[in-house]
C-alpha atoms as a PDB file:
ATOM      1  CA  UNK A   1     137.922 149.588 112.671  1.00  0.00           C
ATOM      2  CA  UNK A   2     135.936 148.202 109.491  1.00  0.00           C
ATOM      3  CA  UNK A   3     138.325 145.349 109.798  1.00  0.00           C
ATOM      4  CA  UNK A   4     136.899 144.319 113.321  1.00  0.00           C
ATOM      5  CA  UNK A   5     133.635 144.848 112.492  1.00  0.00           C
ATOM      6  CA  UNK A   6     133.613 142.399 109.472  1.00  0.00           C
ATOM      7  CA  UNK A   7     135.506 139.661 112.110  1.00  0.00           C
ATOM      8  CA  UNK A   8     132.929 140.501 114.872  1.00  0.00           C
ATOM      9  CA  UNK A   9     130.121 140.181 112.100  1.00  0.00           C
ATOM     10  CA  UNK A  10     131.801 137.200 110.310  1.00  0.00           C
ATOM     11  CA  UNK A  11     131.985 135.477 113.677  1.00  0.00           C
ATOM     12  CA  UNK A  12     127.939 136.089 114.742  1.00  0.00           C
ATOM     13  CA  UNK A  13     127.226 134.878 111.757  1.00  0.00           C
ATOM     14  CA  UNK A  14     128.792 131.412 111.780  1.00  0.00           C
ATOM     15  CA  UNK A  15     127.619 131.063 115.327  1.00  0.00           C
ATOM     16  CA  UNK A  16     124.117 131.806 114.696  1.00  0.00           C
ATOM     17  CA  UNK A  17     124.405 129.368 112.153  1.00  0.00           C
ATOM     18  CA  UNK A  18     125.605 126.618 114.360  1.00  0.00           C
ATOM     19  CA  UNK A  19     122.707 127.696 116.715  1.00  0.00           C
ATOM     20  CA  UNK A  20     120.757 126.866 113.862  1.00  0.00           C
ATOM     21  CA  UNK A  21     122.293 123.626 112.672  1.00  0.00           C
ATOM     22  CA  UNK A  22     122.153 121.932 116.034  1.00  0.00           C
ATOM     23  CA  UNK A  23     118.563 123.061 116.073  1.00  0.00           C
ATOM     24  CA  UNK A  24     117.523 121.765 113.054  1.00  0.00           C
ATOM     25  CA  UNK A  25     119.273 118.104 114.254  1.00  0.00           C
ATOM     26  CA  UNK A  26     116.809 118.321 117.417  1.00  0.00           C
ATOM     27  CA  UNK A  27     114.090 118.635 115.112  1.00  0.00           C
ATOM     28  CA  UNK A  28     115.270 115.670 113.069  1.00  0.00           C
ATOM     29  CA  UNK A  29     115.815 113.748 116.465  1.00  0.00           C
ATOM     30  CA  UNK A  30     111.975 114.295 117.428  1.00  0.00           C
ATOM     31  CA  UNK A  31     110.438 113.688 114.053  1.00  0.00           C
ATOM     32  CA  UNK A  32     112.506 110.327 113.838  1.00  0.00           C
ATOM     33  CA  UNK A  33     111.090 109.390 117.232  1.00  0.00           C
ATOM     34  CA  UNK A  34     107.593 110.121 116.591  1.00  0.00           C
ATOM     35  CA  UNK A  35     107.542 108.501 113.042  1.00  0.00           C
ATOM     36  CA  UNK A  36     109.304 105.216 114.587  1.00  0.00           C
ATOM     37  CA  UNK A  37     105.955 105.519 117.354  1.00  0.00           C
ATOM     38  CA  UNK A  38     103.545 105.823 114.669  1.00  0.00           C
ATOM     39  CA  UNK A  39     105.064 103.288 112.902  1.00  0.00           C
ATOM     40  CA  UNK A  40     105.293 100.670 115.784  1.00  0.00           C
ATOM     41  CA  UNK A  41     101.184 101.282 116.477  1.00  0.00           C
ATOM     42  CA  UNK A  42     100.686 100.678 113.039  1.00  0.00           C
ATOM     43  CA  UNK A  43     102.555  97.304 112.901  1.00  0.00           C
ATOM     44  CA  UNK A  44     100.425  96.500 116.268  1.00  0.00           C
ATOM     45  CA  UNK A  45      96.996  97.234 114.615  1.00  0.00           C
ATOM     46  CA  UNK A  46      98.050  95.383 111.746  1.00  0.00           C
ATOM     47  CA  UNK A  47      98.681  92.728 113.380  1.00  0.00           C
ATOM     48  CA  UNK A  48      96.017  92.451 115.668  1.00  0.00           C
ATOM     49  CA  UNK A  49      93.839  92.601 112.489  1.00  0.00           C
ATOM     50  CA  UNK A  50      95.588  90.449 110.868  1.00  0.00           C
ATOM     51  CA  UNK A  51      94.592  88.047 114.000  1.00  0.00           C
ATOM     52  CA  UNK A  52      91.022  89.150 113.913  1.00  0.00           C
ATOM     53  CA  UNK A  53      90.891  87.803 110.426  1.00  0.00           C
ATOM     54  CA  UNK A  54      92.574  84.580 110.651  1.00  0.00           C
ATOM     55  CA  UNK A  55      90.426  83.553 113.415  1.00  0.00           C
ATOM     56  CA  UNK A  56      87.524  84.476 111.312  1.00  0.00           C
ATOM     57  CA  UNK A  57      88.684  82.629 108.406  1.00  0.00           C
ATOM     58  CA  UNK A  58      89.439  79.553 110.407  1.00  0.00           C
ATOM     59  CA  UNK A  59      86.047  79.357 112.048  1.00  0.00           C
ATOM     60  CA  UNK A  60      84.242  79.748 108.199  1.00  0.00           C
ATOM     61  CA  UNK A  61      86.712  77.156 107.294  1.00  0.00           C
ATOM     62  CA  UNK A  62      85.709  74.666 110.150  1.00  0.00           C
ATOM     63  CA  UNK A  63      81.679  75.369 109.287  1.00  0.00           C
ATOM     64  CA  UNK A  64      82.388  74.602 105.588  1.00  0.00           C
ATOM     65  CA  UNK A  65      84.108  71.311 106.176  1.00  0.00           C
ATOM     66  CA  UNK A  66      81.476  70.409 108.758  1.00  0.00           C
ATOM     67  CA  UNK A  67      78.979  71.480 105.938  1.00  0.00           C
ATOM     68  CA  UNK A  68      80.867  69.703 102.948  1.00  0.00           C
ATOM     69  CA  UNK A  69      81.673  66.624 105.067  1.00  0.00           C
ATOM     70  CA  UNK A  70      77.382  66.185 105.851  1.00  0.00           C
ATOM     71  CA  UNK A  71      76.847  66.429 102.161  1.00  0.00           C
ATOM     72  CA  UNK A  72      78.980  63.878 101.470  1.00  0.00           C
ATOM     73  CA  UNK A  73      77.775  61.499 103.760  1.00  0.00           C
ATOM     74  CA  UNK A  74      74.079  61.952 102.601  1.00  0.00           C
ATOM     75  CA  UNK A  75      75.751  61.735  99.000  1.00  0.00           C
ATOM     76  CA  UNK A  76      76.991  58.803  99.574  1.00  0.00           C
ATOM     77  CA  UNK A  77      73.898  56.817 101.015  1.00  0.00           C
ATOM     78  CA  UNK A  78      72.000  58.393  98.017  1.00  0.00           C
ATOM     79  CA  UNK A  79      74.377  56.321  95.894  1.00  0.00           C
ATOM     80  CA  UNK A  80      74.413  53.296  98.061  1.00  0.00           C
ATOM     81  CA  UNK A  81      70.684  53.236  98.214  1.00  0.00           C
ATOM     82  CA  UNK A  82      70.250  53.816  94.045  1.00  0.00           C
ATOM     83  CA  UNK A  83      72.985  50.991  93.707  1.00  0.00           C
ATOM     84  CA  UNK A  84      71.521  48.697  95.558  1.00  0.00           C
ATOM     85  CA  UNK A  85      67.974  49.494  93.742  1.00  0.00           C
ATOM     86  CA  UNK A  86      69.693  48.763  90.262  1.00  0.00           C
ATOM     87  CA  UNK A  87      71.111  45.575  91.449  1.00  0.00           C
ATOM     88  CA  UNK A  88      67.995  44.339  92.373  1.00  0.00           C
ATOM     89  CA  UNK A  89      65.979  45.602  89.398  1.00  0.00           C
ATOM     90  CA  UNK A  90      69.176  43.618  87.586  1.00  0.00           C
ATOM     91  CA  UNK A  91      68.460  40.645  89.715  1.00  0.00           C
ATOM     92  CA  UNK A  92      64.749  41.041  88.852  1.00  0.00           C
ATOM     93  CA  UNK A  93      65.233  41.193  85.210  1.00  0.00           C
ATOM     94  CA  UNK A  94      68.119  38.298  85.024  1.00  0.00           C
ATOM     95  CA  UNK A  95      65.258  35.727  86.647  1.00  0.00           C
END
């Protein structure tokens, strides 16, 4: 009789455990789904910030040049004007 009970005991235990196992793989299943859904809104966000920036950056970019490119034209007719002084107080001089 002690010899049955040990089988019969033997045997709920292994199948309690495989209960267990095949629970635990669920578990797995659904945490590997939820981090692959986190992970996927991340990327999005990322991206779309990503985006926001670069747009951003390009518009500061366009502004600067705009900005820069003025400068240089007024820097430019600064020097043409003070050359064209010199040369004349040159010509002035050379009389």
């Amino acid at each position: 009789m002690k010899s049955h009970c040990a089988k019969l005991l033997a045997a709920l235990l292994l199948s309690s455990t495989t209960l267990m196992f095949s629970q635990v793989g669920t578990d797995v299943e659904k945490g590997a789904k939820t981090a692959g859904h986190d992970t996927k809104v991340a990327a999005q966000k990322t991206a779309k910030g990503t985006e926001k920036a670069a747009d951003k950056t390009g518009d500061a970019t366009e502004k600067a040049a705009k900005t820069t490119g003025h400068g240089i034209k007024k820097g430019a007719k600064a020097v043409g004007h003070g050359v064209k002084k010199g040369a004349e107080k040159t010509a002035d001089v050379a009389k």
